[in-house]
Protein backbone atom coordinates (compact mmCIF):
# COMPACT_ATOMS: atom_id res chain seq x y z
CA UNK A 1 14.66 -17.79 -27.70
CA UNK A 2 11.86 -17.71 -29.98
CA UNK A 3 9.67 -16.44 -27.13
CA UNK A 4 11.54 -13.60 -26.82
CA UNK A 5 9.34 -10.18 -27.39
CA UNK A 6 10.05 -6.73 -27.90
CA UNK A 7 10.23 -4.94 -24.11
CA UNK A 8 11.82 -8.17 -22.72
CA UNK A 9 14.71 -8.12 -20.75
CA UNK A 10 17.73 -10.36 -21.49
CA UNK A 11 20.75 -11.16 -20.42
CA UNK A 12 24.06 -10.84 -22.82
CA UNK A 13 27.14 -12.74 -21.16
CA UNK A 14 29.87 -10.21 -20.12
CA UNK A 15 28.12 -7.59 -21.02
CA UNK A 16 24.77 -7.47 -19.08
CA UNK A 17 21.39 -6.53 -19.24
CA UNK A 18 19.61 -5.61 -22.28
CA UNK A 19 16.37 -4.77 -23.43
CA UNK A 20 14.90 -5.97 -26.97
CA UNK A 21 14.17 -2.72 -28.82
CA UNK A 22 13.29 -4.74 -32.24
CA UNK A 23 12.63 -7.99 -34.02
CA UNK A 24 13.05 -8.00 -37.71
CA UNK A 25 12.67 -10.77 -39.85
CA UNK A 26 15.53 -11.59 -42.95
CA UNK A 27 17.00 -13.40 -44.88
CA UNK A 28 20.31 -14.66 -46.15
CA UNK A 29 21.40 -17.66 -48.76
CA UNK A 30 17.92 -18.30 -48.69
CA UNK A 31 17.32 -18.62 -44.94
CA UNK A 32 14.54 -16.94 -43.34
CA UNK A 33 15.11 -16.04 -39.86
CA UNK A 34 14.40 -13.47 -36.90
CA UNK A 35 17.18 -10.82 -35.84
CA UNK A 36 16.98 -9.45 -32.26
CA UNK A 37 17.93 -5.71 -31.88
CA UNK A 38 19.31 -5.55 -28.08
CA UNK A 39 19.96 -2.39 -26.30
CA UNK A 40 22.57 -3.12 -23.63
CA UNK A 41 21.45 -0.62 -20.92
CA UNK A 42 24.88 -0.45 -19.00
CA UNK A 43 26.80 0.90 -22.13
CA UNK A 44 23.57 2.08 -24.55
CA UNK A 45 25.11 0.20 -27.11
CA UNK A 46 23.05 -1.65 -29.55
CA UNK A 47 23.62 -5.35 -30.13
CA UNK A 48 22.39 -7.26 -33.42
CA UNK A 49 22.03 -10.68 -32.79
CA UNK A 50 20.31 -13.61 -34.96
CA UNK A 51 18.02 -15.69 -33.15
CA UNK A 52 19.33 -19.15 -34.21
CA UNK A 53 22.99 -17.79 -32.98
CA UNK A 54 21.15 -16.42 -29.67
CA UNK A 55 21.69 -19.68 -27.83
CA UNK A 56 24.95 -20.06 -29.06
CA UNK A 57 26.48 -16.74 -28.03
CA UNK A 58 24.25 -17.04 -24.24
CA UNK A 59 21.54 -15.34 -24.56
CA UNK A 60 19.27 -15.48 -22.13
CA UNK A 61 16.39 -14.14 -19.79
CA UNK A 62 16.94 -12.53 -15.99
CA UNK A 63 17.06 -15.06 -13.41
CA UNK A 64 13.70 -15.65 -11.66
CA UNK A 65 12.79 -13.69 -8.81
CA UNK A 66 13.16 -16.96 -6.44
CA UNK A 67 16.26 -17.97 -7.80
CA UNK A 68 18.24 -14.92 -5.93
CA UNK A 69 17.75 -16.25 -2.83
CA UNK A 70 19.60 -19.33 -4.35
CA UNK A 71 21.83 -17.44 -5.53
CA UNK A 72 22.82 -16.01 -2.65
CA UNK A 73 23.05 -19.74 -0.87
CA UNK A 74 24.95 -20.89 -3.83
CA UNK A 75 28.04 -17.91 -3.11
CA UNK A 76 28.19 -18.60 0.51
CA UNK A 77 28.39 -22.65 -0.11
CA UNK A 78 30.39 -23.04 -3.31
CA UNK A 79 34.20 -23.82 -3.10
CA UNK A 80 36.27 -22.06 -4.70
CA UNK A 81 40.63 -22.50 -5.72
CA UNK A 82 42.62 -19.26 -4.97
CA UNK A 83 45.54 -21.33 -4.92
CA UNK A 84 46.34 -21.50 -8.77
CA UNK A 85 48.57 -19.34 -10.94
CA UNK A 86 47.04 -16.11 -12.05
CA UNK A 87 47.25 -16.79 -15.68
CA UNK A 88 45.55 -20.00 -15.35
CA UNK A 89 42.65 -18.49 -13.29
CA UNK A 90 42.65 -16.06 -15.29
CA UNK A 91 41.68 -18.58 -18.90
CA UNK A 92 39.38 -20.14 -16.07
CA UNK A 93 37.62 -16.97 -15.28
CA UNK A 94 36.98 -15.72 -18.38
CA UNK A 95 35.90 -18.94 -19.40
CA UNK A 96 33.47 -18.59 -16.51
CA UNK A 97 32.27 -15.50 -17.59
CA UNK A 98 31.61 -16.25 -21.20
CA UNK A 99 29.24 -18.77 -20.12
CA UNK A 100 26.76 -16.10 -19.02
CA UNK A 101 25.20 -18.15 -16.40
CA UNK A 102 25.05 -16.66 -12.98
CA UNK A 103 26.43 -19.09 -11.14
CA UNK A 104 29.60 -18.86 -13.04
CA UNK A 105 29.94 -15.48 -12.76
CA UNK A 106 28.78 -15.87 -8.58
CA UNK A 107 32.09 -18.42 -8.07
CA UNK A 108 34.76 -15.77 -10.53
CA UNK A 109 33.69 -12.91 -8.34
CA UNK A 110 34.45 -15.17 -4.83
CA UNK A 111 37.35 -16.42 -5.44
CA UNK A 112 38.69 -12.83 -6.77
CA UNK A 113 36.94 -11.04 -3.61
CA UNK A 114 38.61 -13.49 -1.26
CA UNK A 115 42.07 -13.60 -3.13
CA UNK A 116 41.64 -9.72 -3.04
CA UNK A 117 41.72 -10.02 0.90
CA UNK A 118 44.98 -11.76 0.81
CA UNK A 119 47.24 -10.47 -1.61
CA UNK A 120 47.07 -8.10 -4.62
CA UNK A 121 45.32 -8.72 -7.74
CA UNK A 122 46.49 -7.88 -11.27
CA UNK A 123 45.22 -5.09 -13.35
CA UNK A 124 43.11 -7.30 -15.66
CA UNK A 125 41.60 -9.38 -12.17
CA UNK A 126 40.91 -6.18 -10.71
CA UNK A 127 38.76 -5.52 -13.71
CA UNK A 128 37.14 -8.72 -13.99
CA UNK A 129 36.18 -8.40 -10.34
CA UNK A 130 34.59 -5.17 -10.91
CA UNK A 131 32.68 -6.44 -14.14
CA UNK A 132 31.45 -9.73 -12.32
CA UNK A 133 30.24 -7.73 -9.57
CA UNK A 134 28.20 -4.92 -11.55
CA UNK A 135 26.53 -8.02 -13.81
CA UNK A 136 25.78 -9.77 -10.81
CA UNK A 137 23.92 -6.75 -9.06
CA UNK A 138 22.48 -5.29 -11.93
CA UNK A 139 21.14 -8.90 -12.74
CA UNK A 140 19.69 -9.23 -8.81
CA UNK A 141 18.25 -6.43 -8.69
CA UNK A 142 16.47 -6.65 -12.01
CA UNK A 143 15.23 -10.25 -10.96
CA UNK A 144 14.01 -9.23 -7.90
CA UNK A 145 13.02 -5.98 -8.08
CA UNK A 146 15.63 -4.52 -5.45
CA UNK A 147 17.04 -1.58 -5.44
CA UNK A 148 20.55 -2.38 -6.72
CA UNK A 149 22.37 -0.57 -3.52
CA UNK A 150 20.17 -3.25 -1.35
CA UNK A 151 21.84 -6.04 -3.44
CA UNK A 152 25.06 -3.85 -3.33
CA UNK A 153 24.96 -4.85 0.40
CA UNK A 154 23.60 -8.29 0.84
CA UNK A 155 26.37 -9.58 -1.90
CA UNK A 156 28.96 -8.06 0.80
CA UNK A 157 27.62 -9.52 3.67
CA UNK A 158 27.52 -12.68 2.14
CA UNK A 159 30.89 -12.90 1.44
CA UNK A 160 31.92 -11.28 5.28
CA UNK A 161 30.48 -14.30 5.99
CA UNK A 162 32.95 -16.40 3.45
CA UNK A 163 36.06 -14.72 3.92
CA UNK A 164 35.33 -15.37 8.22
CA UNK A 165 34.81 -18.63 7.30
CA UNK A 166 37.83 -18.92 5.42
CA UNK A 167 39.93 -17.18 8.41
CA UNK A 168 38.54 -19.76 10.67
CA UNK A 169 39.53 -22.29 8.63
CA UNK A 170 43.30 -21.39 8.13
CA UNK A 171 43.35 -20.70 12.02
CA UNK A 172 42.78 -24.42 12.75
């Protein structure tokens, strides 16, 4: 995270995109180090973080431009559990979505789309569902330079794709 540079674009897990607005250098006990000012576009809040907790918390730069298209191959392909209790999934998903990493956030949103399209979520899955899915887009789009109602769209047609695949499967 030392590379980091004012302007860059990062990502802050469960709450999204930001942009570094400022880098100050300070001091405490003793101990120089850098502090990252972070605008978090989707809320305008601003986030002070210090670089040598930066890892620790998940900080961390947009996905590359041709890692989306893995991305994408990654939803349609990973397995997910929507058999477990709610408040189990539930520790699980915001476990998931602590970790910050893409991925993670990719397999919380499937399995709550497809459990969505079989029986009725609760009020704090709803939410989480909504969440993982404006993090993933506005993290897509970012990446690749998409419009995010493009990514909007390919994210549901890749999981039309999973939840017929599922059908099929509990047909046979």
């Amino acid at each position: 995270m030392d590379s980091l540079k004012i302007g860059d674009k990062v990502i802050y897990p469960t709450q999204g995109l930001g942009i570094i607005e400022n880098i100050q250098e300070e001091s405490f006990d003793g101990q120089a180090f850098h502090t990252f000012y972070i605008r978090l576009l989707n809320s305008n809040t601003l986030v002070v973080i210090p670089s040598n907790s930066a890892a620790e918390i998940g900080l961390r730069r947009p996905t590359s431009q041709k890692a989306v298209n893995k991305f994408f191959h990654f939803l349609k392909t990973c397995p997910v559990d929507i058999g477990s209790d709610w408040k189990e999934r539930y520790k699980e998903n915001i476990d998931l979505m602590r970790s910050g990493q893409l991925e993670d956030m990719g397999m919380v949103y499937k399995t709550l789309f497809l459990l969505s399209q079989t029986k009725s979520l609760s009020f704090r899955e709803k939410k989480m569902l909504e969440k993982c899915r404006e993090l993933i887009i506005t993290e897509l789009a970012v990446s690749s330079g998409t419009a995010p109602e493009k990514i909007s769209s390919k994210l549901d047609s890749c999981l039309a794709v999973c939840l017929k695949e599922l059908k099929l499967d509990s047909d046979l």
